[in-house]
N, C-alpha and C. Protein backbone atom coordinates (compact mmCIF):
# COMPACT_ATOMS: atom_id res chain seq x y z
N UNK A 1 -43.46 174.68 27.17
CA UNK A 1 -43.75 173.63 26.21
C UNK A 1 -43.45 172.29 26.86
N UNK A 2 -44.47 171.44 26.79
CA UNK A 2 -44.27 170.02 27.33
C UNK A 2 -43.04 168.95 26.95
N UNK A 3 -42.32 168.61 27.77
CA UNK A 3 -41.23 167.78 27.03
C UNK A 3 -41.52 166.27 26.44
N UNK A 4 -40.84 166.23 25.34
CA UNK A 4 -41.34 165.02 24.33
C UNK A 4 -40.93 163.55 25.07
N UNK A 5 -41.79 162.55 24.67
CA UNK A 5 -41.13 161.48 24.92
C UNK A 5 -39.63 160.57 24.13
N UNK A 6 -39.26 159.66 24.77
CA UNK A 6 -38.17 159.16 23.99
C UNK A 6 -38.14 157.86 25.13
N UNK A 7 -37.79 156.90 23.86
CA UNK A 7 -37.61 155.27 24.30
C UNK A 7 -36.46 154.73 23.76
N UNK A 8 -36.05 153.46 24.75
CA UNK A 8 -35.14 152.76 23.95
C UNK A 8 -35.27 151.64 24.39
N UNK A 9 -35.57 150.30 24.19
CA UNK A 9 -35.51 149.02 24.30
C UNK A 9 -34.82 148.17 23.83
N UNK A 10 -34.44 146.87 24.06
CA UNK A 10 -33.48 145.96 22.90
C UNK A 10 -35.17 145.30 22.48
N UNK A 11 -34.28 144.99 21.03
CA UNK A 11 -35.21 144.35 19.80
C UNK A 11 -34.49 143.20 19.78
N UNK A 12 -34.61 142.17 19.66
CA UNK A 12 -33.57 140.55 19.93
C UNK A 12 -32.28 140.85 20.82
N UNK A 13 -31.29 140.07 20.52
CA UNK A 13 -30.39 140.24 20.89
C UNK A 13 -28.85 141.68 20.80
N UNK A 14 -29.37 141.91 19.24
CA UNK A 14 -28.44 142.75 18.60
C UNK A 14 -29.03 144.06 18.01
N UNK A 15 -30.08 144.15 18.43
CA UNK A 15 -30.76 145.46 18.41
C UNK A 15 -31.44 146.18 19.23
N UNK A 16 -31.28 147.77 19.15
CA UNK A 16 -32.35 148.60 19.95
C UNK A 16 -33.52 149.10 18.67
N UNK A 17 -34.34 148.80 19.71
CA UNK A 17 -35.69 150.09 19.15
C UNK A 17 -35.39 151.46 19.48
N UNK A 18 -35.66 152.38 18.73
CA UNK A 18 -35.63 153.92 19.31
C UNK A 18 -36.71 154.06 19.09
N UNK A 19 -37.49 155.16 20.12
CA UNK A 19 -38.79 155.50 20.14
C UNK A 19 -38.99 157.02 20.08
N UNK A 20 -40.34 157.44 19.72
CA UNK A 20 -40.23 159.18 20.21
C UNK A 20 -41.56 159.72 20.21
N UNK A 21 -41.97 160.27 20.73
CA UNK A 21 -43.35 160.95 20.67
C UNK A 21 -43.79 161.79 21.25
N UNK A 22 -44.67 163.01 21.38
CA UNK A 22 -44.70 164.44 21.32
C UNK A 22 -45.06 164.45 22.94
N UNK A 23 -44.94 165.34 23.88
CA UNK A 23 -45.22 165.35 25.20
C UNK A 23 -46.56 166.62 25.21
N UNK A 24 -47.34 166.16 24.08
CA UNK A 24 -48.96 167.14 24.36
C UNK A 24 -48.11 168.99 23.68
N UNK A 25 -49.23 169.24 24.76
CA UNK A 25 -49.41 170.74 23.80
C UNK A 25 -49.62 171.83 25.20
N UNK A 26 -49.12 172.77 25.04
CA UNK A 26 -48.74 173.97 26.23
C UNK A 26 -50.07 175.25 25.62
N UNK A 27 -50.80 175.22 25.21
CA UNK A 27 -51.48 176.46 24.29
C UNK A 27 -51.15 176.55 23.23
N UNK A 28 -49.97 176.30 22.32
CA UNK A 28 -49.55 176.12 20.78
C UNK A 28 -49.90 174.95 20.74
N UNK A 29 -49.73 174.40 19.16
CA UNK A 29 -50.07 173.39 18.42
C UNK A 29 -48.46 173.33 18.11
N UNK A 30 -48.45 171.66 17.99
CA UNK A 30 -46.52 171.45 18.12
C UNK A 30 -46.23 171.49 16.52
N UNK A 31 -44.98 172.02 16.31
CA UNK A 31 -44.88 171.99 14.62
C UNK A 31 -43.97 171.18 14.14
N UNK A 32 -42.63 170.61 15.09
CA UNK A 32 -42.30 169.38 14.66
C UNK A 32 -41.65 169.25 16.15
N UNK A 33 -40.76 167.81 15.82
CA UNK A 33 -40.05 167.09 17.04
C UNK A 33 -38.52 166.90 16.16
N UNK A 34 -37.96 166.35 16.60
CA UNK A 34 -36.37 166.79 16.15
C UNK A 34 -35.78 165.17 16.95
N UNK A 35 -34.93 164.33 16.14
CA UNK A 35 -34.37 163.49 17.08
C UNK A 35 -32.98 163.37 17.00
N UNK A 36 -31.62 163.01 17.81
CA UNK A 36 -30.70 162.72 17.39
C UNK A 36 -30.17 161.48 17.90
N UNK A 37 -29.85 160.76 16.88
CA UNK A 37 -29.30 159.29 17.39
C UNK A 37 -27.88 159.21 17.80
N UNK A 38 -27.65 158.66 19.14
CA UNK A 38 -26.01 158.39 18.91
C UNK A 38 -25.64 159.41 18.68
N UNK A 39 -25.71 160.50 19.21
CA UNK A 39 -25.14 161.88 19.09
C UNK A 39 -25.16 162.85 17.69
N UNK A 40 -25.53 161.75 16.88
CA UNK A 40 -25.43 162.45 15.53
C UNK A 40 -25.61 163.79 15.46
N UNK A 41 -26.56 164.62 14.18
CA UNK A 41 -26.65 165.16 13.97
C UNK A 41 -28.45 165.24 14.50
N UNK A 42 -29.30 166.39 14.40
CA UNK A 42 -30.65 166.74 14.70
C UNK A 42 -31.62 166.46 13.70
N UNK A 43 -32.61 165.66 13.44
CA UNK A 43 -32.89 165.43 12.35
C UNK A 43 -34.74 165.34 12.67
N UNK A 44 -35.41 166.37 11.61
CA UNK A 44 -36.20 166.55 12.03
C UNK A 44 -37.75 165.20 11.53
N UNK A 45 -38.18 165.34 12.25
CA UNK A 45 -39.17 163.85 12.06
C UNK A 45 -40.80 163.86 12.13
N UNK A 46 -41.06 165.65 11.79
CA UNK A 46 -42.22 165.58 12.18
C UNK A 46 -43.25 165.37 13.17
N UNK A 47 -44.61 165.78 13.30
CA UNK A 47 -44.95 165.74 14.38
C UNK A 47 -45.36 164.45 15.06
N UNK A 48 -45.31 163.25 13.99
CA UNK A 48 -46.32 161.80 14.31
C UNK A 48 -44.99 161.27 15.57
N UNK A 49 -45.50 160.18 16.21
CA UNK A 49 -44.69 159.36 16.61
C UNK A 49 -44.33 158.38 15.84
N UNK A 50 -43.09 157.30 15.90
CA UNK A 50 -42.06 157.20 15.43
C UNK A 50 -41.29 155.66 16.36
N UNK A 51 -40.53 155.07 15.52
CA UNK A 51 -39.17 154.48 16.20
C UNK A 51 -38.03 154.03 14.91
N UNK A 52 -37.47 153.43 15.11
CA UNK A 52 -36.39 153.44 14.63
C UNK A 52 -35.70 152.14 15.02
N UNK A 53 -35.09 150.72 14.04
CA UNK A 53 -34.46 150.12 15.23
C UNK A 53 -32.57 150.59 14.88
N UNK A 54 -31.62 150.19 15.70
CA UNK A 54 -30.43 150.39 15.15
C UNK A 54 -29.76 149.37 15.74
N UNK A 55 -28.46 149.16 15.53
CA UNK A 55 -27.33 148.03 15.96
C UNK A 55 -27.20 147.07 14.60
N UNK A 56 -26.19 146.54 15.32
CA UNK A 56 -25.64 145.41 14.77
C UNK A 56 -24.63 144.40 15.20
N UNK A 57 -24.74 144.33 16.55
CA UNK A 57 -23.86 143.46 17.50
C UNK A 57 -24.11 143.35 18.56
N UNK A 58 -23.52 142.03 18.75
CA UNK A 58 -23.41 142.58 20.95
C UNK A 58 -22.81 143.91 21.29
N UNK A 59 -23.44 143.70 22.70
CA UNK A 59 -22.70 144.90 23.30
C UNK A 59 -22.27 145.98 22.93
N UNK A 60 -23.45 146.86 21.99
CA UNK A 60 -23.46 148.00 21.47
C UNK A 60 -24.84 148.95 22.53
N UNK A 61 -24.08 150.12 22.60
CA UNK A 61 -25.09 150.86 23.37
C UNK A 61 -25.23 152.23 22.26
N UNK A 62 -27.05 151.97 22.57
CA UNK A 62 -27.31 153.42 21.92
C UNK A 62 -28.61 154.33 22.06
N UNK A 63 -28.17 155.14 21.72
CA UNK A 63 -29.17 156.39 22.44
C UNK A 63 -30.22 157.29 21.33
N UNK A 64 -31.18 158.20 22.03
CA UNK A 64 -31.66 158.35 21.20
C UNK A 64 -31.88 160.27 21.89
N UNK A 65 -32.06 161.38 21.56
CA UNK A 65 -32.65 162.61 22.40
C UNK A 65 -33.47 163.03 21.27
N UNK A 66 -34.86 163.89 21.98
CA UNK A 66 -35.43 164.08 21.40
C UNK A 66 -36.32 165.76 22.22
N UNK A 67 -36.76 166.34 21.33
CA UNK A 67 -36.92 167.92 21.48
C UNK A 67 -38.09 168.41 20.70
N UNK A 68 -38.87 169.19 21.40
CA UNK A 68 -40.19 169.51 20.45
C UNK A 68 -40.03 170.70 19.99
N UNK A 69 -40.77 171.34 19.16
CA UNK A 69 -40.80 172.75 18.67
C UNK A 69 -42.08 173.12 18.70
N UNK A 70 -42.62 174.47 19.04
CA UNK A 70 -44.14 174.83 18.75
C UNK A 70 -44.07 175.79 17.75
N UNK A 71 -45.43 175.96 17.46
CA UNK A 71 -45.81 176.74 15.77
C UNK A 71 -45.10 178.34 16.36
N UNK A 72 -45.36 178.72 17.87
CA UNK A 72 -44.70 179.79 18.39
C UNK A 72 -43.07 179.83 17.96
N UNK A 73 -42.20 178.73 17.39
CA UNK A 73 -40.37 178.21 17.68
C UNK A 73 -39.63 178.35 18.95
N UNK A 74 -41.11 177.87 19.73
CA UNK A 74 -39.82 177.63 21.45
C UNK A 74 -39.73 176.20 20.92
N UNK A 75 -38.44 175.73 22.28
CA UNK A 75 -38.23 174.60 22.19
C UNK A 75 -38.68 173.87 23.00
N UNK A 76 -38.97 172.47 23.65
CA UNK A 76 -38.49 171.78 24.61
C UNK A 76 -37.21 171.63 25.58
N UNK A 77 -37.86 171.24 26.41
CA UNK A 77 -36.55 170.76 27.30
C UNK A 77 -36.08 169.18 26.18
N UNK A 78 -34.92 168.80 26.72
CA UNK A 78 -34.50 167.39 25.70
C UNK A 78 -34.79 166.16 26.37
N UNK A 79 -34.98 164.96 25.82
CA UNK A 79 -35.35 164.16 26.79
C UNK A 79 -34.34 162.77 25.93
N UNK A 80 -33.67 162.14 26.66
CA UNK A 80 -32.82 161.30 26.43
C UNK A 80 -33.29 159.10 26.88
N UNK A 81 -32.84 158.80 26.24
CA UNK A 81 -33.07 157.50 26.70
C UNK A 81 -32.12 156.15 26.01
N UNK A 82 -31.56 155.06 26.18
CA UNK A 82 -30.15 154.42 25.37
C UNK A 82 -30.67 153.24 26.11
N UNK A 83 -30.22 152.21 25.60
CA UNK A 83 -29.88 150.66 25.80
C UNK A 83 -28.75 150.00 24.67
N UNK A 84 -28.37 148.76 26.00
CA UNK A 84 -27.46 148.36 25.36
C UNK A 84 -27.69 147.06 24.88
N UNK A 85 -27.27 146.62 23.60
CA UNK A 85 -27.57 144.71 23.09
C UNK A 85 -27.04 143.84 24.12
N UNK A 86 -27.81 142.85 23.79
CA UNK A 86 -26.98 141.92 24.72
C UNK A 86 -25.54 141.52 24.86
N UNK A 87 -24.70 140.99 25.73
CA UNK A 87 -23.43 140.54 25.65
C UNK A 87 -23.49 139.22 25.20
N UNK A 88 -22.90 138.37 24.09
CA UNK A 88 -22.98 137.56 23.13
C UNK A 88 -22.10 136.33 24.45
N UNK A 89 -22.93 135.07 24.30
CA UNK A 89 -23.09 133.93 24.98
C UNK A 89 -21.94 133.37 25.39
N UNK A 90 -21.36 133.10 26.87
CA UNK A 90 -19.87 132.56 27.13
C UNK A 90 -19.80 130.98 26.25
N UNK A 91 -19.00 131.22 25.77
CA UNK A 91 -18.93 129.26 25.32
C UNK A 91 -17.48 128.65 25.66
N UNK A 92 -17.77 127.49 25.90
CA UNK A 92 -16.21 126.57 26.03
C UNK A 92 -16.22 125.31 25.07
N UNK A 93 -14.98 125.86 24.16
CA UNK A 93 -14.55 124.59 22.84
C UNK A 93 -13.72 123.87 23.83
N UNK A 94 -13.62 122.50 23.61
CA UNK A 94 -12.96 121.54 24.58
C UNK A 94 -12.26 121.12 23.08
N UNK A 95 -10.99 120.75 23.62
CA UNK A 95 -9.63 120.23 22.38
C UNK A 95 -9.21 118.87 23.14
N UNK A 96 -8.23 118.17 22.15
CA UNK A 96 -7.30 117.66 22.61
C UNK A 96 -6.08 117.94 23.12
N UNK A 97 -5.05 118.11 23.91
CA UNK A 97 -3.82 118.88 24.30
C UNK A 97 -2.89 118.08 23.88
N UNK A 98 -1.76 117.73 24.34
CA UNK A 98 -0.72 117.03 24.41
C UNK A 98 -0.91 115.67 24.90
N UNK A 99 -0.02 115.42 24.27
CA UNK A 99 -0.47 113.14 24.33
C UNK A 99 -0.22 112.79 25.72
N UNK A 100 -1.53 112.31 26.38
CA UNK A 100 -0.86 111.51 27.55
C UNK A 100 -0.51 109.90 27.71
N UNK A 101 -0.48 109.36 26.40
CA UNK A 101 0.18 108.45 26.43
C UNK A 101 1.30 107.39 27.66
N UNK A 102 0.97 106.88 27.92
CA UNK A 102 1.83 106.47 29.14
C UNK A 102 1.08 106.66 31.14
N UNK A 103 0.15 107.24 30.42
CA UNK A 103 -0.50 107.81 31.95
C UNK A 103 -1.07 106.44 32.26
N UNK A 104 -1.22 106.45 33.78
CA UNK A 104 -2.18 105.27 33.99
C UNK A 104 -3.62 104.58 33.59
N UNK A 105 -3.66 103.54 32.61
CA UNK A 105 -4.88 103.31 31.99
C UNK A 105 -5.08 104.31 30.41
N UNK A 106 -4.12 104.23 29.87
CA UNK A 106 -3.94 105.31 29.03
C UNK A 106 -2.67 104.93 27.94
N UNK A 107 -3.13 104.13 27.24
CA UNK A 107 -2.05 103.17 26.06
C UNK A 107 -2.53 103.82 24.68
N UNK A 108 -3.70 104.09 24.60
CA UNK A 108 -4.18 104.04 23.16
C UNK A 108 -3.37 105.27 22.71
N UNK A 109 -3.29 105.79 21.23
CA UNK A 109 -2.76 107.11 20.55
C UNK A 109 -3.51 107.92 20.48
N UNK A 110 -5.21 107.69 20.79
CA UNK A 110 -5.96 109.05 20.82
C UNK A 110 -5.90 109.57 23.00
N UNK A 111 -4.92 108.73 23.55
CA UNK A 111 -4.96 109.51 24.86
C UNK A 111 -4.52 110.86 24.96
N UNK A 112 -5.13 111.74 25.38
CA UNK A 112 -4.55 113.29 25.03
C UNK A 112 -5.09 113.66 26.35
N UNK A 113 -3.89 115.03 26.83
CA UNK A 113 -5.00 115.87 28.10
C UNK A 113 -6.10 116.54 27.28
N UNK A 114 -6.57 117.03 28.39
CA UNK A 114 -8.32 117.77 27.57
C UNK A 114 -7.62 119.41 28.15
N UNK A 115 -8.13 120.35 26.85
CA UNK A 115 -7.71 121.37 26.93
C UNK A 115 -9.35 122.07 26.44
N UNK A 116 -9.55 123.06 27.38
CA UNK A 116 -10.74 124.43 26.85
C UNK A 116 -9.84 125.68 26.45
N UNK A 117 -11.08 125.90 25.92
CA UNK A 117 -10.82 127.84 25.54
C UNK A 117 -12.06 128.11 25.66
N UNK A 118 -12.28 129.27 26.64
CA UNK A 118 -13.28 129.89 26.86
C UNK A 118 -13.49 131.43 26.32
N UNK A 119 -14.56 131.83 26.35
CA UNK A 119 -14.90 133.30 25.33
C UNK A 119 -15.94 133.63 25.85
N UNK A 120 -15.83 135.16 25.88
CA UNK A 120 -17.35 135.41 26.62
C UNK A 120 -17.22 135.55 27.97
N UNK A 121 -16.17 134.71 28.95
CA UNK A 121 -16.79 134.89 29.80
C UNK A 121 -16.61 136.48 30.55
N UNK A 122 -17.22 136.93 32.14
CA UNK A 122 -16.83 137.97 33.20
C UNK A 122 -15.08 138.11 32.82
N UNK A 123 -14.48 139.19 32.52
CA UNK A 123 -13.00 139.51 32.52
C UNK A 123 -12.76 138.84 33.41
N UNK A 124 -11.27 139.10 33.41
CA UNK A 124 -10.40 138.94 34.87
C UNK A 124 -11.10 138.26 36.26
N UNK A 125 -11.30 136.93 35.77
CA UNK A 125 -11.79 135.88 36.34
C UNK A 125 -11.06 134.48 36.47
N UNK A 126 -11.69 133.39 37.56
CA UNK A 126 -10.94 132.56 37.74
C UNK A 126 -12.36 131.62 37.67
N UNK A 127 -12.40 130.27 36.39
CA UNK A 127 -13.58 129.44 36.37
C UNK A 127 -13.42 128.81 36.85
N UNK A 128 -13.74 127.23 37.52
CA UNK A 128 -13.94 126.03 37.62
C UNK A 128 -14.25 125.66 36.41
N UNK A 129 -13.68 124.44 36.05
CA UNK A 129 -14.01 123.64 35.18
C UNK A 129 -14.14 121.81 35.81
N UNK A 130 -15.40 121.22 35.36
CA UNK A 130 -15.11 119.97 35.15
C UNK A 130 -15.79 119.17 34.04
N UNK A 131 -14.71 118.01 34.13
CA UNK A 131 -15.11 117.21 32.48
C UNK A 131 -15.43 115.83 32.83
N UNK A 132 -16.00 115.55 32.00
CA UNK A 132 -16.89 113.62 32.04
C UNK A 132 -16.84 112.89 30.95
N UNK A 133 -16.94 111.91 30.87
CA UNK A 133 -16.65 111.12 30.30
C UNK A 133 -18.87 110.73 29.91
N UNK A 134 -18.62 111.23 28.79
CA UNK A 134 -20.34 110.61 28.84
C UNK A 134 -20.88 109.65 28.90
N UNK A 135 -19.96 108.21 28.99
CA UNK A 135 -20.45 107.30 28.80
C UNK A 135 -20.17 106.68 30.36
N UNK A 136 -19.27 107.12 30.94
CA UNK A 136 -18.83 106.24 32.62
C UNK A 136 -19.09 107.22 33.36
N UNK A 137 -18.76 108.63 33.31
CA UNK A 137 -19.18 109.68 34.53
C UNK A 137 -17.61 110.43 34.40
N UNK A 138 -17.68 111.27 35.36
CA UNK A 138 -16.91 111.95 35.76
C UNK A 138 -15.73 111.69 35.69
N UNK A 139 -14.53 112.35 35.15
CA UNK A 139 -13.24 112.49 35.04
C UNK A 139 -12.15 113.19 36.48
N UNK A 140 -11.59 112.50 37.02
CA UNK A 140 -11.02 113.00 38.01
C UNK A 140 -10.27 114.34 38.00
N UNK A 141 -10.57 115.25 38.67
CA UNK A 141 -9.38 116.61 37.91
C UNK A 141 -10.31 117.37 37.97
N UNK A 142 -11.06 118.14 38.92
CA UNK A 142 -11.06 119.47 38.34
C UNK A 142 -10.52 120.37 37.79
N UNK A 143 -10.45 121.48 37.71
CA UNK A 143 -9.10 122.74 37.16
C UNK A 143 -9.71 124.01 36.63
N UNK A 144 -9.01 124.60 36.98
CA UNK A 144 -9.53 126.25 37.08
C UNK A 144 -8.96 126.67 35.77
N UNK A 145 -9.48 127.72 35.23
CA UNK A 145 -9.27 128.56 34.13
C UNK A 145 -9.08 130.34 34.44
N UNK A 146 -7.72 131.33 34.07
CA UNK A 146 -8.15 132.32 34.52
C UNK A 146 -8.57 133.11 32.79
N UNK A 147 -9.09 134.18 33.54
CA UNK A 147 -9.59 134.96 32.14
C UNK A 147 -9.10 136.39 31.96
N UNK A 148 -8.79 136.58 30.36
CA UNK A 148 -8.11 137.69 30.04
C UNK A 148 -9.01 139.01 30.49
N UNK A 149 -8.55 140.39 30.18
CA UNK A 149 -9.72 141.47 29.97
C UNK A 149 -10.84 141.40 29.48
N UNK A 150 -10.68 140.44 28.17
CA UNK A 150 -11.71 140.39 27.07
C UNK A 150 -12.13 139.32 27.38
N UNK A 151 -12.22 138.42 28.67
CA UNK A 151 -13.02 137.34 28.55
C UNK A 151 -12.65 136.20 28.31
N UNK A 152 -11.68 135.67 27.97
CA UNK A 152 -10.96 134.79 26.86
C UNK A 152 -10.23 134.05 28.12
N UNK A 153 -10.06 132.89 28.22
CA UNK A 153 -8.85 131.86 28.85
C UNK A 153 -9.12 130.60 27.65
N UNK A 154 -7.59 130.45 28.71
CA UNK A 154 -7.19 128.91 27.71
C UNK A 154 -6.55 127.65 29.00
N UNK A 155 -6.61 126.42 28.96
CA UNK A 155 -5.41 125.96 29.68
C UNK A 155 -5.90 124.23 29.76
N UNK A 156 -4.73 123.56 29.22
CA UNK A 156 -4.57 122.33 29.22
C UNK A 156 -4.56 121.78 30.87
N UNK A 157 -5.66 120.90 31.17
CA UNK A 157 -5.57 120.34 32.32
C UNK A 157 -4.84 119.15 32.66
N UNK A 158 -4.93 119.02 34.23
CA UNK A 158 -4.25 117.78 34.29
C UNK A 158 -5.14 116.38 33.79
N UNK A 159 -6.54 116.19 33.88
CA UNK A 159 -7.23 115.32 33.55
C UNK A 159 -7.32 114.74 31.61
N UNK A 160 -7.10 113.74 31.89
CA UNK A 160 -6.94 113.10 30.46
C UNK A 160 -7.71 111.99 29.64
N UNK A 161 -7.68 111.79 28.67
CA UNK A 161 -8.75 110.85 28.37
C UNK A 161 -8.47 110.57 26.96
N UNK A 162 -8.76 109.02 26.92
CA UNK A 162 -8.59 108.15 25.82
C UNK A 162 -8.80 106.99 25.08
N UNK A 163 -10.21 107.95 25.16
CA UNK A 163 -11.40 106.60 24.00
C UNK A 163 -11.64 107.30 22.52
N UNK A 164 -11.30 106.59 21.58
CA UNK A 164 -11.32 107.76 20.50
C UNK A 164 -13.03 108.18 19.82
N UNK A 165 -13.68 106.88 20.65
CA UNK A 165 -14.77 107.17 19.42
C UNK A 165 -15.91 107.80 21.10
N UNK A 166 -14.96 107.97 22.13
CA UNK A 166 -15.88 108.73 23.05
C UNK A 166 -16.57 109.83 22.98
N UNK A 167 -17.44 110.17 24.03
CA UNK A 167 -17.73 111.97 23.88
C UNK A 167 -17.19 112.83 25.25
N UNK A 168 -16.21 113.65 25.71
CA UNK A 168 -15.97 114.38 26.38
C UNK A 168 -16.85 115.81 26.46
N UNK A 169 -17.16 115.81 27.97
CA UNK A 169 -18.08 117.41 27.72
C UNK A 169 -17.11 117.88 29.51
N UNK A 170 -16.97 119.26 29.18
CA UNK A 170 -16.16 119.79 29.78
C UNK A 170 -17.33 121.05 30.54
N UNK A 171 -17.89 121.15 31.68
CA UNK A 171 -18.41 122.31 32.20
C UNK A 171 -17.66 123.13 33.07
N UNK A 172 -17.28 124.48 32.64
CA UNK A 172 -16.64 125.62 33.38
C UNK A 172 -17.60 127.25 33.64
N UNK A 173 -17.79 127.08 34.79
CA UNK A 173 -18.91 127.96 35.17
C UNK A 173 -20.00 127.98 34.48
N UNK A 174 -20.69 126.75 34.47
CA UNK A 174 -22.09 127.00 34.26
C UNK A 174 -22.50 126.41 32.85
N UNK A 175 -21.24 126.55 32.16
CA UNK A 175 -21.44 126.63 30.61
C UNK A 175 -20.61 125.38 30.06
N UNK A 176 -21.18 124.87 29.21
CA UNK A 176 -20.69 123.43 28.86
C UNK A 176 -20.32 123.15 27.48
N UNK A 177 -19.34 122.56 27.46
CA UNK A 177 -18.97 122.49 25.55
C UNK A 177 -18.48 120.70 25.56
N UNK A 178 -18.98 120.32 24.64
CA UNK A 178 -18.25 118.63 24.27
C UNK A 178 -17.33 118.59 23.09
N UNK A 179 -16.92 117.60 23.36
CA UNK A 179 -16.07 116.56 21.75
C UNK A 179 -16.76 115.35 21.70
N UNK A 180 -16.95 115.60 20.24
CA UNK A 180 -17.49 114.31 20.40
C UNK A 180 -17.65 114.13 18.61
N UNK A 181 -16.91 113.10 18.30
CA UNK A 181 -16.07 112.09 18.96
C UNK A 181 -14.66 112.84 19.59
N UNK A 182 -13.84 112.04 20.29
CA UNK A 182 -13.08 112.60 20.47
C UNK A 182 -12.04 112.62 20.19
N UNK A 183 -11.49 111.68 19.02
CA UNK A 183 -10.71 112.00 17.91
C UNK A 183 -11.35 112.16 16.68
């Protein structure tokens, strides 16, 4: 008996399609196909083709197997196929930190260091970050960020800034987040 088909694609970001459809005919006429999602249980679906979408998040993987039957009750061989959603977008929130008040060129009460938190990004990583001033350019200070298992860092830099009705945008690997204003 011919083995059935089976698909899996992402559907946007947070979904798969499951697919399935009969792999022809051996001398019997096929009497149904059988699918199981995600290991579930066997669930039979008739002879038409078919999909299915499923998910509901990033970074969910899922599968689909699928098995024919003939009017004879042999089976198929099984035929398997899975994808996974996308991994949901690194971003960096840029804060104010602790007052740098007193720093050189740096009197006003909205002077603060500039602090990120990043999400999303590669684990157990080390970013570059740099920040600007949108209206004059570039802020002196680069500074690195490291990252948890899950992606996640945090860390108040040495670079500071203190215009309140400015816009600060902070880029760390690639990915860019502002304040604005910046008090």
């Amino acid at each position: 008996m011919p083995t059935p088909n089976a698909g899996a694609a992402k559907q946007g970001s947070q979904q798969i399609r499951l697919s399935w459809s009969g792999g022809g005919t051996n001398g019997r006429p096929l009497d149904h196909l059988e699918i199981r999602v995600d290991g579930g249980g066997w669930e039979n679906v008739g002879t038409a083709s078919g999909s299915r979408v499923v998910g509901n998040g990033y970074n969910q993987t899922h599968s689909i197997q699928v098995r024919a039957f003939d009017t004879a009750g042999q089976v198929s061989g099984i035929t398997s196929a899975s994808a996974t959603t996308d991994a949901p977008a690194a971003a960096v929130t840029v804060s104010r930190g602790s007052s740098a008040v007193g720093q050189p060129n740096c009197s006003h009460s909205s002077c603060a260091y500039i602090k990120v938190d990043l999400t999303n990004f590669a684990p157990n990583t080390t970013v570059t970050c740099n920040a600007i001033n949108t209206s004059t350019g570039p802020i002196p200070g680069s500074f690195t960020v490291s990252t948890d298992g899950s992606g996640r860092g945090s860390r108040q830099s040495s670079a500071y800034f203190g215009y309140p009705t400015g816009r600060v945008e902070v880029t760390c690997g690639g990915v860019t987040g502002r304040r604005d204003p910046w008090v």
